[in-house]
N, C-alpha and C. Protein backbone atom coordinates (compact mmCIF):
# COMPACT_ATOMS: atom_id res chain seq x y z
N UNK A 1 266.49 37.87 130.92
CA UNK A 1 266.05 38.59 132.10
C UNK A 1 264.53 38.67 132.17
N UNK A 2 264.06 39.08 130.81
CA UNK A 2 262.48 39.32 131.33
C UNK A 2 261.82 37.41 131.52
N UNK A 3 262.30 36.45 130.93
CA UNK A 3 261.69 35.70 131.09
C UNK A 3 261.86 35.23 132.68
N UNK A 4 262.90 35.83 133.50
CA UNK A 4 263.08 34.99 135.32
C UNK A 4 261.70 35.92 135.80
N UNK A 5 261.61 37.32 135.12
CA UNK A 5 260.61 38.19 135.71
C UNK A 5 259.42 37.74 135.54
N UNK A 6 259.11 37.20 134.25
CA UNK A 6 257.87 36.60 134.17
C UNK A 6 257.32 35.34 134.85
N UNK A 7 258.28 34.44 135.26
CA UNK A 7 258.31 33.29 135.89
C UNK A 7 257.98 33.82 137.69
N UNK A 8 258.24 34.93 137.96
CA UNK A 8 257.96 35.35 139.12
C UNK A 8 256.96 36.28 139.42
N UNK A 9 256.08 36.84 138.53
CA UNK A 9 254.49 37.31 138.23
C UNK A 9 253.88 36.04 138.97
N UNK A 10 253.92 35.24 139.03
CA UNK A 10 252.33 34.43 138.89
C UNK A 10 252.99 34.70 140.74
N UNK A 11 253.89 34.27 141.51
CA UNK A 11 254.19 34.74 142.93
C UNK A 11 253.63 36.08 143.19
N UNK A 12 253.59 36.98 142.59
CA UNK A 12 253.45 38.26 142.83
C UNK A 12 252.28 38.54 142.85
N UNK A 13 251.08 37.88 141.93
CA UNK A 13 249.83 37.89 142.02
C UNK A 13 248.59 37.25 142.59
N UNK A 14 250.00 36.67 143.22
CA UNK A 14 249.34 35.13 144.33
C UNK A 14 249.03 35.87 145.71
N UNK A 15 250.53 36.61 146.39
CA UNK A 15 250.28 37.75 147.11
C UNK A 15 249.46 39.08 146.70
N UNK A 16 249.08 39.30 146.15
CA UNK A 16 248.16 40.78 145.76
C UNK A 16 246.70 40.15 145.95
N UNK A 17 246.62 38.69 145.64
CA UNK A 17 245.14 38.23 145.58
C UNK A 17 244.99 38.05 147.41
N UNK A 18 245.88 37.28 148.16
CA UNK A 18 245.74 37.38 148.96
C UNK A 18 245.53 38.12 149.89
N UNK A 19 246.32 39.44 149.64
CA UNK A 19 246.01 40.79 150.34
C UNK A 19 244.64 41.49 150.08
N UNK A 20 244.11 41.35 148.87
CA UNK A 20 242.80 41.69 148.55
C UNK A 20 242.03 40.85 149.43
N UNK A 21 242.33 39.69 149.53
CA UNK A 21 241.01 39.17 149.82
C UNK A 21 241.08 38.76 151.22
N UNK A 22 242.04 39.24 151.93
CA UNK A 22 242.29 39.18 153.51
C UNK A 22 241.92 40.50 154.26
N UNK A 23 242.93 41.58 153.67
CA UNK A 23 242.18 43.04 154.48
C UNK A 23 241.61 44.12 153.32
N UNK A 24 240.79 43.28 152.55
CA UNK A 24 240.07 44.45 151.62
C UNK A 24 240.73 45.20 150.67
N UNK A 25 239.98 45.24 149.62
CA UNK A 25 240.32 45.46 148.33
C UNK A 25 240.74 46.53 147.85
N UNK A 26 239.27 47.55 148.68
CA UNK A 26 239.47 49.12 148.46
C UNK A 26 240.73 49.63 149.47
N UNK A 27 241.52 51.22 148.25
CA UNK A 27 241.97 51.94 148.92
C UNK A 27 241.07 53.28 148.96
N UNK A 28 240.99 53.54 150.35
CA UNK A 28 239.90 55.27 150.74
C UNK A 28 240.86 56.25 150.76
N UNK A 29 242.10 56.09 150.76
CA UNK A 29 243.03 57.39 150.99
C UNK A 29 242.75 58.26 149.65
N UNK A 30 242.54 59.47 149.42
CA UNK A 30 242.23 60.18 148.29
C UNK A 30 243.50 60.75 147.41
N UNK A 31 244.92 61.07 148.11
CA UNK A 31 245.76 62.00 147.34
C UNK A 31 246.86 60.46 147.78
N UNK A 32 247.91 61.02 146.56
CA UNK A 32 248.55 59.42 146.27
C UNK A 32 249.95 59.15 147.34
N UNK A 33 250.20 60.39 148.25
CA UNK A 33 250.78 60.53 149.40
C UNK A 33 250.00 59.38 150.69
N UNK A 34 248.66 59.54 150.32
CA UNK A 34 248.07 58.95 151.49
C UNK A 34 247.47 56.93 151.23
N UNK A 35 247.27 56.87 149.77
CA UNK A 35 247.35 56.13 148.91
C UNK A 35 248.83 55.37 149.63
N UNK A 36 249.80 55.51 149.12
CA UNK A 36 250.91 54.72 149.18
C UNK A 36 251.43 54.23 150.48
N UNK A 37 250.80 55.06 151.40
CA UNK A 37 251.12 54.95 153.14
C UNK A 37 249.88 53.75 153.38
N UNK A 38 248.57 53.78 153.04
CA UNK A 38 247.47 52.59 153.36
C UNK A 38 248.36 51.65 152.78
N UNK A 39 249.13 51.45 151.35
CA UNK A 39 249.09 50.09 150.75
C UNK A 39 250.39 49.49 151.37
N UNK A 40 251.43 50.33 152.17
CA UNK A 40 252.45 49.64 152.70
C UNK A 40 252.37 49.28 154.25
N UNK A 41 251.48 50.18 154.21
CA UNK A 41 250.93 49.22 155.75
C UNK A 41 249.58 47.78 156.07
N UNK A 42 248.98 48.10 154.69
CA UNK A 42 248.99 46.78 154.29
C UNK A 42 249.52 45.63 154.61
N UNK A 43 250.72 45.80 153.53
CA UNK A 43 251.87 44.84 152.71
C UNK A 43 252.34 44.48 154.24
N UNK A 44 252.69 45.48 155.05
CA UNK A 44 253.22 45.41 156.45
C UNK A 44 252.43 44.10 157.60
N UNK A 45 251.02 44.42 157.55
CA UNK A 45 250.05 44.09 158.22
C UNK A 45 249.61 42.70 157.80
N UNK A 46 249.71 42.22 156.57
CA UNK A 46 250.06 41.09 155.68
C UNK A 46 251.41 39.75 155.89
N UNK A 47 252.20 41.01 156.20
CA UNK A 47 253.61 40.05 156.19
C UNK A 47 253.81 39.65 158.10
N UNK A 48 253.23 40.50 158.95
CA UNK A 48 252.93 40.48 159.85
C UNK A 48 252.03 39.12 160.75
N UNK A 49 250.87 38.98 160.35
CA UNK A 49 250.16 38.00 159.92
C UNK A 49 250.48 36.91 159.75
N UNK A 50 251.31 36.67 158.49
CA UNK A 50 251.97 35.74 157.67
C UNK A 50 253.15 35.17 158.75
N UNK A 51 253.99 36.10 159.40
CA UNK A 51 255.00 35.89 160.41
C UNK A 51 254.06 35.29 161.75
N UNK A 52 253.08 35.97 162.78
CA UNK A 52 253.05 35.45 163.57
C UNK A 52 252.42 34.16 163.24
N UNK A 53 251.41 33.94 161.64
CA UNK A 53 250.22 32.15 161.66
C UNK A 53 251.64 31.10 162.10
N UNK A 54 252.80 31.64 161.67
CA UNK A 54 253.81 29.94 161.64
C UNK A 54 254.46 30.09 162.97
N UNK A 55 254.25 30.88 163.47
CA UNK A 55 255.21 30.71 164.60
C UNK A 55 254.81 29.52 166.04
């Protein structure tokens, strides 16, 4: 099991680099309520993106 997980890290950090380096790195939200709402609208705003470049 951990080795399929590890085989699927280097995917996972392929997307995190990309999200960094498309809508910015920093999170400004201060308490981790507000924190977790920026990074999934992100992830959202990312996959979004990603959906309309191929269409």
């Amino acid at each position: 099991m951990s080795r399929l997980w590890y085989n699927r890290r280097w995917m996972v950090e392929t997307v995190f680099s990309s999200i960094k380096r498309t809508l910015d790195s920093a999170v400004r939200a201060r308490s981790w309520h507000l924190e977790f709402r920026e990074m999934v609208l992100k992830c959202a705003v990312y996959n979004l993106r990603r959906t309309v470049r191929y269409l």
